[in-house]
Protein backbone atom coordinates (compact mmCIF):
# COMPACT_ATOMS: atom_id res chain seq x y z
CA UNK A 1 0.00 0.00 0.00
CA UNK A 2 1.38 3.49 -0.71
CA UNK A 3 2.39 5.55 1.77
CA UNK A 4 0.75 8.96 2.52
CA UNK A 5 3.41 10.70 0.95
CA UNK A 6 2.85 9.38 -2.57
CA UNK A 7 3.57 12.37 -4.74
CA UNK A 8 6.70 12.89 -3.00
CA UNK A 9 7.63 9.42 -3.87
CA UNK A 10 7.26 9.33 -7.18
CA UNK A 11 8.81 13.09 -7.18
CA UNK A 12 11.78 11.50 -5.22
CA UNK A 13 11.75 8.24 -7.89
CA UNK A 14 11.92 10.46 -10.81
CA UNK A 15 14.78 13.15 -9.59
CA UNK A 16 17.43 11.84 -11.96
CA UNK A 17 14.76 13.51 -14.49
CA UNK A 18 13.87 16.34 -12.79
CA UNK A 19 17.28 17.59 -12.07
CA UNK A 20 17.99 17.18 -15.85
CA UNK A 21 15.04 19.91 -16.54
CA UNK A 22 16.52 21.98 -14.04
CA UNK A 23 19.98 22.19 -15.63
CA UNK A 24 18.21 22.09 -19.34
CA UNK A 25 19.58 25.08 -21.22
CA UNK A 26 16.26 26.44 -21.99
CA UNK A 27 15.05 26.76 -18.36
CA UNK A 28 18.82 28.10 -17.08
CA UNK A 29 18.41 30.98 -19.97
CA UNK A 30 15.00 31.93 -18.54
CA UNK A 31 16.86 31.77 -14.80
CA UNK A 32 20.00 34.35 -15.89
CA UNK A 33 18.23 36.19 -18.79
CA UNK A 34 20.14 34.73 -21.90
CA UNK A 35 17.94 32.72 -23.58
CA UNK A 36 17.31 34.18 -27.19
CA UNK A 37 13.92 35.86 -28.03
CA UNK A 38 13.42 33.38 -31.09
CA UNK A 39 13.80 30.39 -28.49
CA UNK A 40 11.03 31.75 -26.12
CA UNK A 41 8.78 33.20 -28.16
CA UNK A 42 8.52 29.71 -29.99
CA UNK A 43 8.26 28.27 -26.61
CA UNK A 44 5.21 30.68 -25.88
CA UNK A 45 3.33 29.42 -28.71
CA UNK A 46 4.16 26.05 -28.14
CA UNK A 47 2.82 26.49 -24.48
CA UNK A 48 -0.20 28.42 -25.39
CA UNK A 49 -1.87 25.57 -27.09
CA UNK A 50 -0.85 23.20 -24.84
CA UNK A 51 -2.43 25.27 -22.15
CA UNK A 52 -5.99 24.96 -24.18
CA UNK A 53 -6.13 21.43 -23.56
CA UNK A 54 -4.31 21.73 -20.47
CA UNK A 55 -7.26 23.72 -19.38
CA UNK A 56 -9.61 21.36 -20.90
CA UNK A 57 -7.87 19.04 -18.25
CA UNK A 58 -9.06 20.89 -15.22
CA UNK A 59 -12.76 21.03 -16.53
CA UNK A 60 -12.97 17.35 -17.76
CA UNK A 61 -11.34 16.85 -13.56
CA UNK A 62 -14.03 19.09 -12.26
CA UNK A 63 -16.76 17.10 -13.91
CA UNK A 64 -15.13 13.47 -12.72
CA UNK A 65 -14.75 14.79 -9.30
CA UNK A 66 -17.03 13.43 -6.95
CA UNK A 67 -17.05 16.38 -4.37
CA UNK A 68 -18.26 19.91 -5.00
CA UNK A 69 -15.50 21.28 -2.95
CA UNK A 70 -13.43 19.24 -5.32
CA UNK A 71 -14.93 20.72 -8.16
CA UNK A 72 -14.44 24.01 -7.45
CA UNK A 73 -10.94 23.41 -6.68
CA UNK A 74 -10.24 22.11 -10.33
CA UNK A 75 -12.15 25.05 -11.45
CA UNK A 76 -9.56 27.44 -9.65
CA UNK A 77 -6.97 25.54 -11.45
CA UNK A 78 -8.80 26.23 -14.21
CA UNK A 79 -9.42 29.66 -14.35
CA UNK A 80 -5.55 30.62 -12.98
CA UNK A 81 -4.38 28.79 -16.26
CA UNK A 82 -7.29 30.48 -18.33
CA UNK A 83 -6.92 34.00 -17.19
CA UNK A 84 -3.68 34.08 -15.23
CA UNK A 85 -1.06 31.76 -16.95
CA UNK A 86 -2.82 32.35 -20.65
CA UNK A 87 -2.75 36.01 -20.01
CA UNK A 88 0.82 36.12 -19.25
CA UNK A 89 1.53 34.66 -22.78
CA UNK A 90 -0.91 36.99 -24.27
CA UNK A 91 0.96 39.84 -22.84
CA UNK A 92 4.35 38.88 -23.44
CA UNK A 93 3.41 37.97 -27.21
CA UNK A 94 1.52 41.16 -27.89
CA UNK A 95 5.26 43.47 -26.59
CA UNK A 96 6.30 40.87 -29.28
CA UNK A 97 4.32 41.82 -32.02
CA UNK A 98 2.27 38.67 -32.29
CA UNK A 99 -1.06 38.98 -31.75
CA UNK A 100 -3.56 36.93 -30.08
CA UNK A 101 -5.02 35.71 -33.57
CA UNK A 102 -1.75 34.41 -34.52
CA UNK A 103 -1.25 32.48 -31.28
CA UNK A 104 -4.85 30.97 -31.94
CA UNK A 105 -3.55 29.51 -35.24
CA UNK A 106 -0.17 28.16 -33.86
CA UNK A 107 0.32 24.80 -34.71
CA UNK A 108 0.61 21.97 -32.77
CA UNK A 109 4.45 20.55 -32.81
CA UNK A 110 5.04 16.75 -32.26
CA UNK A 111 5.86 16.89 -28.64
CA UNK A 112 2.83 19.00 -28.21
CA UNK A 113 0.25 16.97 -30.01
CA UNK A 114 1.74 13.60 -27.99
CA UNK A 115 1.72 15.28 -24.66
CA UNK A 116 -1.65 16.73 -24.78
CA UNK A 117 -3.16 13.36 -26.33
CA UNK A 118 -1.37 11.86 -23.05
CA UNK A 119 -3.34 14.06 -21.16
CA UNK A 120 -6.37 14.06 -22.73
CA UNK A 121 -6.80 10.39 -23.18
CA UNK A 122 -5.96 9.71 -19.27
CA UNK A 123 -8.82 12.03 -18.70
CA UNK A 124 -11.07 10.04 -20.78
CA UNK A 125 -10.13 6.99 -19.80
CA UNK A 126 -9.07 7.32 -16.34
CA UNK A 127 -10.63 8.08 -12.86
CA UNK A 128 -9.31 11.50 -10.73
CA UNK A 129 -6.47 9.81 -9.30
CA UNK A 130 -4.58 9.16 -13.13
CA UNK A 131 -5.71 12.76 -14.03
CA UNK A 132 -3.78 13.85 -10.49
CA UNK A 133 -1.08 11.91 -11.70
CA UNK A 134 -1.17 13.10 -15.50
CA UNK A 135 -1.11 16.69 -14.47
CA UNK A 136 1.13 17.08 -11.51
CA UNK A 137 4.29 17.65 -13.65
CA UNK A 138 3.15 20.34 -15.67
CA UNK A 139 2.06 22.17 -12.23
CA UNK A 140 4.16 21.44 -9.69
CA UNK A 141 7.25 20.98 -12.03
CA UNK A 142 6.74 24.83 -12.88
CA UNK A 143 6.40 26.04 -9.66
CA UNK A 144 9.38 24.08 -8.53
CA UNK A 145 11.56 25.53 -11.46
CA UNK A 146 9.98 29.07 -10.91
CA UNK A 147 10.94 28.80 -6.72
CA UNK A 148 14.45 27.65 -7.56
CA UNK A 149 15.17 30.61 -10.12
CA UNK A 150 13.67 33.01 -7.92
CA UNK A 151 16.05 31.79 -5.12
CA UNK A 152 18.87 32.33 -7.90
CA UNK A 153 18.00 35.71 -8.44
CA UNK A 154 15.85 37.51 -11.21
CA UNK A 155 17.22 38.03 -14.41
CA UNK A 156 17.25 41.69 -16.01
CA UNK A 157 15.11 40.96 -18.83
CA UNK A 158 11.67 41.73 -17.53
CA UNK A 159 9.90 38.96 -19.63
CA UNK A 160 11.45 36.55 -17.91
CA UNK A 161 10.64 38.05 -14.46
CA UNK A 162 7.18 37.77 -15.05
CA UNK A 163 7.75 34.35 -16.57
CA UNK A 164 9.66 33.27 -13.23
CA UNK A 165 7.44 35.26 -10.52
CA UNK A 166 4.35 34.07 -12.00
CA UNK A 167 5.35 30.33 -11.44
CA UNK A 168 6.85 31.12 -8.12
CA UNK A 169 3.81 32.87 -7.01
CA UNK A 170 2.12 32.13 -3.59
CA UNK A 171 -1.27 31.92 -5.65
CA UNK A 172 -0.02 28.98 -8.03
CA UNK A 173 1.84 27.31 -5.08
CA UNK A 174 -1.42 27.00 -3.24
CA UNK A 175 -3.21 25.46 -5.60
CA UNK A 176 -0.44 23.20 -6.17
CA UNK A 177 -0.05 21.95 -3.13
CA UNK A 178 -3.92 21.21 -2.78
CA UNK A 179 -3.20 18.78 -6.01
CA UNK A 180 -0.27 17.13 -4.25
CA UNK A 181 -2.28 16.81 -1.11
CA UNK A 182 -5.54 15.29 -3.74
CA UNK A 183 -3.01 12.65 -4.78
CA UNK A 184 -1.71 11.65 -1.71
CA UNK A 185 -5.13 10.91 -0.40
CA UNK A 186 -6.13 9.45 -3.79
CA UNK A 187 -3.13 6.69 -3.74
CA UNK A 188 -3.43 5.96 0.00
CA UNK A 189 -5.56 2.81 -0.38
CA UNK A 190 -4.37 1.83 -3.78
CA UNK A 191 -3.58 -0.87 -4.76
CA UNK A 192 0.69 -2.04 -5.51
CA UNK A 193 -0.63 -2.18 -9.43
CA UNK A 194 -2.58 1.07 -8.87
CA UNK A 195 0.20 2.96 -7.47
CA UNK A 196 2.85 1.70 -10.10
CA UNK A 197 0.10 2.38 -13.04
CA UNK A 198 0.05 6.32 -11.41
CA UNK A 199 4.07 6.46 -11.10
CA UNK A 200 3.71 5.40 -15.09
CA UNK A 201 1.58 8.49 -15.62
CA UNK A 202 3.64 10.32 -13.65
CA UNK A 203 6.98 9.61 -15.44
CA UNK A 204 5.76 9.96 -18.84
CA UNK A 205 4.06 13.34 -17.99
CA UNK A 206 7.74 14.41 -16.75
CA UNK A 207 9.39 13.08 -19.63
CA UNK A 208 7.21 15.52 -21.77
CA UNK A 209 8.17 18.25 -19.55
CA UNK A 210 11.92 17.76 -20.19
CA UNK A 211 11.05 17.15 -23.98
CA UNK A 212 9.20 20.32 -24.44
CA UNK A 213 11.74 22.45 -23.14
CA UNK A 214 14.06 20.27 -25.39
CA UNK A 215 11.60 21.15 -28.20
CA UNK A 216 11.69 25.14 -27.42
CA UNK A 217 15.75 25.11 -27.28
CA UNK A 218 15.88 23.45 -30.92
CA UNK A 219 12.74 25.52 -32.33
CA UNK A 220 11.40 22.07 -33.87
CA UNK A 221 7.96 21.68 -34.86
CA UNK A 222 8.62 17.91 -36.12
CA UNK A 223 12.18 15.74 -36.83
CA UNK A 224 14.09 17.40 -39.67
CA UNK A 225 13.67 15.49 -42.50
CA UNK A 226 10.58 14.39 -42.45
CA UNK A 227 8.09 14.60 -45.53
CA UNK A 228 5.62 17.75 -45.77
């Protein structure tokens, strides 16, 4: 049976990972303020569409949760990625001279496509604790890499101040931890196959994580060479 501190198991199972997105080049150029423009602003398309199904995570949640204090939790998740963490990109794209049509019409890369079909399909096909586990990357892996560049110091380019306090935020660390909290009461009475089939959700959520970044530092929509 898992213990009650399940999230910070599989957290503590997949640090080899984690500590490889950490030291990714992408993330330390957001942390000291020389990443290029080109890099980031593909990054902020990238991330805007993935946040439209991302968000279409929270509501599919809200509607599988079988609480309405649970529901209104996923809500707030929600509507901080609708009009918080959407608006963000909005703004930064619009000092960029890309409007918010032109984000609307971004399209999808590889990575994006498979890691939103990931979490898509786990919300269609599984119950609230493989959505927790789905999900948890994306949210607490930001506010992780958003608290430990903070603690580094902010960078002088402004854009990447707001990028870093808005994921180091007390507001998105609450809600975070209410998630972590949801899956460690989720996983407490599942079973050994349970618990492994949520560390599987886990992992591959993270791997996406590091692969997107990986994705944003090489600007690549799909593989080079591949038929149009």
């Amino acid at each position: 049976m898992p213990s009650k501190n399940f999230y910070q198991e599989m957290r503590k199972r997949s640090d080899q990972l984690w500590t490889a997105i950490f030291n990714h080049p992408f993330v330390l150029g957001i942390g000291d303020g020389t990443l290029s423009r080109d890099r980031f602003e593909f990054y902020l398309k990238q991330d805007y569409v993935y946040l439209i199904d991302f968000s279409r995570l929270f509501g599919l949640a809200s509607a599988k949760a079988p609480a309405y204090l649970e529901m209104g939790y996923f809500a707030s998740m929600l509507n901080a990625t609708l009009n918080m963490e959407m608006e963000l990109h909005r703004k930064t794209c619009a000092s960029f001279g890309i409007a918010g049509t032109e984000l609307e019409k971004t399209e999808k890369s590889m990575i994006t496509s498979a890691y939103t079909n990931l979490l898509l399909r786990t919300c269609y096909e599984g119950d609230l604790a493989d959505i927790l586990a789905v999900l948890l990357p994306c949210a607490a892996g930001y506010v992780e890499i958003g608290q430990r560049l903070k603690l580094q110091g902010l960078p002088e380019n402004t854009f990447y101040q707001d990028w870093i306090n808005t994921y180091s935020s007390v507001e998105f660390a609450d809600l975070t931890q209410w998630l972590i909290d949801k899956m460690n009461e989720y996983a407490t009475n599942a079973s050994k196959i349970k618990a492994e089939h949520l560390f599987d959700l886990y992992r591959s959520s993270s791997r996406f994580e590091y692969l997107f970044f990986e994705m944003s530092w090489r600007k690549e929509l799909w593989p080079a060479g591949l038929p149009v």
